[in-house]
C-alpha atoms as a PDB file:
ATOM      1  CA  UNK A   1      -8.837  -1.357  11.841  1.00  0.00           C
ATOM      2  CA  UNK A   2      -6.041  -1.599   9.429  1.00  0.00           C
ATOM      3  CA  UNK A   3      -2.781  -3.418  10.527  1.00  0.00           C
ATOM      4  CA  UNK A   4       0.003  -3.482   8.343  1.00  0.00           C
ATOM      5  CA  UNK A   5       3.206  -5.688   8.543  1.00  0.00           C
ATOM      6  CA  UNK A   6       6.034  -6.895   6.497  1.00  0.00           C
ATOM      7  CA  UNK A   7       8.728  -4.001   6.475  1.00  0.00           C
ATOM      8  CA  UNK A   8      12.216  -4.628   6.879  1.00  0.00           C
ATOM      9  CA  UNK A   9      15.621  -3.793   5.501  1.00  0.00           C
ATOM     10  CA  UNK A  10      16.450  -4.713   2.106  1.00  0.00           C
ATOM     11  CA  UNK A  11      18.349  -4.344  -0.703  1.00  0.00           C
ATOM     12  CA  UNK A  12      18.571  -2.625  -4.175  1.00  0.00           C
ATOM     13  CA  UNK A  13      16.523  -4.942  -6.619  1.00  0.00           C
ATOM     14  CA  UNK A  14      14.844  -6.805  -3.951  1.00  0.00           C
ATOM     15  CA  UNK A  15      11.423  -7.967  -3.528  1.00  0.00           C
ATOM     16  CA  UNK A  16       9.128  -7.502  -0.613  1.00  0.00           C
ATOM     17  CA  UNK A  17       5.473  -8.115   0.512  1.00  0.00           C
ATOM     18  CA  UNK A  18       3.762  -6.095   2.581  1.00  0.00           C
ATOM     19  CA  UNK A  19       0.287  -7.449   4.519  1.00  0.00           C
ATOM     20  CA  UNK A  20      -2.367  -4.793   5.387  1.00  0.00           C
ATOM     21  CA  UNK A  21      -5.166  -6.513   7.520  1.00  0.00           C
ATOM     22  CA  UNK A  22      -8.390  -5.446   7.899  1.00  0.00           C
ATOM     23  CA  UNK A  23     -11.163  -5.778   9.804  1.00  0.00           C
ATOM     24  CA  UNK A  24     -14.653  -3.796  10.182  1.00  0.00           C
ATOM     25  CA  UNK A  25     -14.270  -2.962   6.368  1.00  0.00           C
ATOM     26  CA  UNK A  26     -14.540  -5.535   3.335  1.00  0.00           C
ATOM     27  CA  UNK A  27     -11.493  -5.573   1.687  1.00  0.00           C
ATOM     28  CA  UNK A  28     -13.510  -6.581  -1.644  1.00  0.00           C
ATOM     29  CA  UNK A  29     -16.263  -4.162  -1.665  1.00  0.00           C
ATOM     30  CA  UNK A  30     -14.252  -1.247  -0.448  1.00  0.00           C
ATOM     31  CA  UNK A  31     -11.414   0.660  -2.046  1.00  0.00           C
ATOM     32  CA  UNK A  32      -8.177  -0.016  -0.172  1.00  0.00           C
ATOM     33  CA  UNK A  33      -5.062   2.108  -0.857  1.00  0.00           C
ATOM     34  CA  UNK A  34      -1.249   1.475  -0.180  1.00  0.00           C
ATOM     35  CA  UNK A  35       0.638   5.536   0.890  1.00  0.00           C
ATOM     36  CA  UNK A  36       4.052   5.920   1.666  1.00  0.00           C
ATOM     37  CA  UNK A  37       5.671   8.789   3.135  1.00  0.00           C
ATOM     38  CA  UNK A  38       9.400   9.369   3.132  1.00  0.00           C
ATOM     39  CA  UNK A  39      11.544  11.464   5.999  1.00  0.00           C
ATOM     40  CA  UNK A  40      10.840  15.476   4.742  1.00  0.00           C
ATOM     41  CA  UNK A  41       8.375  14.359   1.578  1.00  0.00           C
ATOM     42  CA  UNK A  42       4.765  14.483   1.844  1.00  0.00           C
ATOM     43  CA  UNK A  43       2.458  11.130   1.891  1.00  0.00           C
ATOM     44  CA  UNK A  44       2.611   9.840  -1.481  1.00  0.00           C
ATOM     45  CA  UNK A  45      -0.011   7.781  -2.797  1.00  0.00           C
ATOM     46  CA  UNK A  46       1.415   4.362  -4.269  1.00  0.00           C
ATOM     47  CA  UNK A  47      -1.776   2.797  -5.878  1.00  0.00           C
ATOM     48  CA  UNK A  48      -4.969   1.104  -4.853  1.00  0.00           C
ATOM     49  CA  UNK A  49      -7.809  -1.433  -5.568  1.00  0.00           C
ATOM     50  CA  UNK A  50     -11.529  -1.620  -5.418  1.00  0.00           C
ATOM     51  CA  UNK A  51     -13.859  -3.709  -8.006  1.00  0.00           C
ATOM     52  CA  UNK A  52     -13.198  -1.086 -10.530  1.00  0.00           C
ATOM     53  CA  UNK A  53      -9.530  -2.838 -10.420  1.00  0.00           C
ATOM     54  CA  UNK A  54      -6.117  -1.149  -9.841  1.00  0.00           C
ATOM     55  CA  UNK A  55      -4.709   2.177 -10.287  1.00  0.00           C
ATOM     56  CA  UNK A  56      -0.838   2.535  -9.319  1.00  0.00           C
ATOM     57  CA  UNK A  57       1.259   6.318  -9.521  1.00  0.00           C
ATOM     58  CA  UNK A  58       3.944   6.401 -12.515  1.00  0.00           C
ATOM     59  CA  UNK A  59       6.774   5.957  -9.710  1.00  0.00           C
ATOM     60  CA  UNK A  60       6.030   2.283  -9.357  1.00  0.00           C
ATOM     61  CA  UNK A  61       3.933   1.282 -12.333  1.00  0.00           C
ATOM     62  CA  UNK A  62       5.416  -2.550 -13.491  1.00  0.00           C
ATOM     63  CA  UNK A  63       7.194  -2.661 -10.393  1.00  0.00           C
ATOM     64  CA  UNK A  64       4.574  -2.615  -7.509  1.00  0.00           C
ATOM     65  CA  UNK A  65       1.372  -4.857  -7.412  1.00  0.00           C
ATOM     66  CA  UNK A  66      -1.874  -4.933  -5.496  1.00  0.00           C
ATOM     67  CA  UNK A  67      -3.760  -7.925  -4.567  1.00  0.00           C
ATOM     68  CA  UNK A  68      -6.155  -9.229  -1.940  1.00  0.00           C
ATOM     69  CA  UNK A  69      -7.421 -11.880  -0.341  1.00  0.00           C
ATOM     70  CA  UNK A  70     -10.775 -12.010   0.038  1.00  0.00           C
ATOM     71  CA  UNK A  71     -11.139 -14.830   2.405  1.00  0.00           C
ATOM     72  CA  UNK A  72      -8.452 -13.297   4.886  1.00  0.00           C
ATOM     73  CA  UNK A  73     -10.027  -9.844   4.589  1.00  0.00           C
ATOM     74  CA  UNK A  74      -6.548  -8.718   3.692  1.00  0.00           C
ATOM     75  CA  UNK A  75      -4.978  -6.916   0.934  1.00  0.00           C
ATOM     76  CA  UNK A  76      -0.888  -7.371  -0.147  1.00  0.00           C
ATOM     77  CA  UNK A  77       1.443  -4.585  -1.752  1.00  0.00           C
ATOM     78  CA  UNK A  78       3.823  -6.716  -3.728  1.00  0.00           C
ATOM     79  CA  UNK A  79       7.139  -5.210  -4.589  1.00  0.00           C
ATOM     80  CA  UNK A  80       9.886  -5.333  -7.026  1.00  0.00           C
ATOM     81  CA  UNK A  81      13.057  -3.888  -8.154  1.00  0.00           C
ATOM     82  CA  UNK A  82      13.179  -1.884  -5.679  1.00  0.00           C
ATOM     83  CA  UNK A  83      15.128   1.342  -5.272  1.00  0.00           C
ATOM     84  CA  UNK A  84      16.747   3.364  -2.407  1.00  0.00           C
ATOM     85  CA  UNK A  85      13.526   5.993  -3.504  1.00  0.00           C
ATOM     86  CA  UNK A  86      11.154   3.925  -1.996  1.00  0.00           C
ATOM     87  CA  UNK A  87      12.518   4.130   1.201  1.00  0.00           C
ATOM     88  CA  UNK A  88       9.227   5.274   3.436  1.00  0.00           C
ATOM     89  CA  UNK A  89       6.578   4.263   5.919  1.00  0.00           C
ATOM     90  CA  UNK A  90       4.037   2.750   4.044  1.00  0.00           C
ATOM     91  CA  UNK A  91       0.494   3.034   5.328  1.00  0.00           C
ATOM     92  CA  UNK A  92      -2.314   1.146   4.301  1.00  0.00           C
ATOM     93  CA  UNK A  93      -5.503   2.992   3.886  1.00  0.00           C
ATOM     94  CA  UNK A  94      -9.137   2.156   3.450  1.00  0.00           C
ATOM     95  CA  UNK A  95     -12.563   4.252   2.020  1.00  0.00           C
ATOM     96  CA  UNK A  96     -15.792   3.205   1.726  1.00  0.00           C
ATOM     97  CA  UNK A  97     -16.910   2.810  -1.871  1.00  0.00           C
ATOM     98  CA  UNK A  98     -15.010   1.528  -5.310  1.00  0.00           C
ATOM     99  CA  UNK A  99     -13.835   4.780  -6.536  1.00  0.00           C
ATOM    100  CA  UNK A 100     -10.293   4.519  -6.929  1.00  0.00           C
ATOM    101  CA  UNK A 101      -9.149   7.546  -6.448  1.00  0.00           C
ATOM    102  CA  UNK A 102      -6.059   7.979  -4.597  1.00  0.00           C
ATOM    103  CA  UNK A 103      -6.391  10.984  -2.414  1.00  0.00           C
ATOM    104  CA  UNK A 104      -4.939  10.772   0.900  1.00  0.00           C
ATOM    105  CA  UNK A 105      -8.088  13.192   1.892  1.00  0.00           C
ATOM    106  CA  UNK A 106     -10.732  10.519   0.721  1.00  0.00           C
ATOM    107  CA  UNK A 107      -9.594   7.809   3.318  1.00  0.00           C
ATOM    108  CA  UNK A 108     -11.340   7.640   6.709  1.00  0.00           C
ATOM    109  CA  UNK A 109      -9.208   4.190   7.844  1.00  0.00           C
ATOM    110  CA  UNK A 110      -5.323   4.408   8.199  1.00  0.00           C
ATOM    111  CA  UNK A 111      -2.807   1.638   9.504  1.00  0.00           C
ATOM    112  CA  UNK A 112       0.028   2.528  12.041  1.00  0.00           C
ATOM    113  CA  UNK A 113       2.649   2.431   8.890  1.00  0.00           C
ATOM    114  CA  UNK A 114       5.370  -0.239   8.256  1.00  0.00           C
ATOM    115  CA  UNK A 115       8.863   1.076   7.309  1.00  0.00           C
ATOM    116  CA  UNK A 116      10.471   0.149   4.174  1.00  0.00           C
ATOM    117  CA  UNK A 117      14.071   0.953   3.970  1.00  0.00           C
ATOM    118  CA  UNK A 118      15.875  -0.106   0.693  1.00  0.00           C
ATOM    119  CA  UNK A 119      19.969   0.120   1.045  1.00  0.00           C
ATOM    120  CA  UNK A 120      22.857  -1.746   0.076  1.00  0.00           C
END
């Protein structure tokens, strides 16, 4: 089960952190994946980390990082500068295995979605 939280209105340049809790996977030996989708776009991948490390899409690259916690099972989307563009429901998603690839198709565990909504 993935539960994310941490979505809320904000504005152009803000920061935010979103939370995406999991349990019956292992956050560290697992690939887990941060999607967003945005009203009338398809799900966009927005980046992802296993052991192998990070991989992030050229939309948020220096703006948007990835941790985890190990301890709390739980893995963070940290975000900067943001921009009225990344105004979505993100979804946290999880795999089994350290491949990160970041297909939607390739994730078997999805969160309920947290919406992000950047506006002045």
């Amino acid at each position: 089960q993935l539960v994310e939280s941490g979505g809320r209105l904000v504005q152009p340049g803000d920061s935010l952190r979103l939370s995406c809790a999991a349990s019956g996977i292992t956050v560290d030996r697992n690939t887990i994946a941060w999607f967003r989708q945005a009203p009338g776009k398809a799900r966009e991948g927005v980046g992802c980390i296993s052991s192998y490390g990070e991989t992030y899409a050229d939309s948020v690259k220096g703006r948007f990082t990835i941790s985890r916690d190990n301890a709390e099972n739980t893995v963070y989307l940290q975000m900067s500068a943001l921009k009225p563009e990344d105004t979505a429901v993100y979804y946290c998603a999880a795999k089994y295995g350290v491949q990160p690839i970041l297909m939607a198709g390739r994730f078997g565990f999805w969160g309920q979605g947290t919406q992000v909504t950047v506006s002045s």
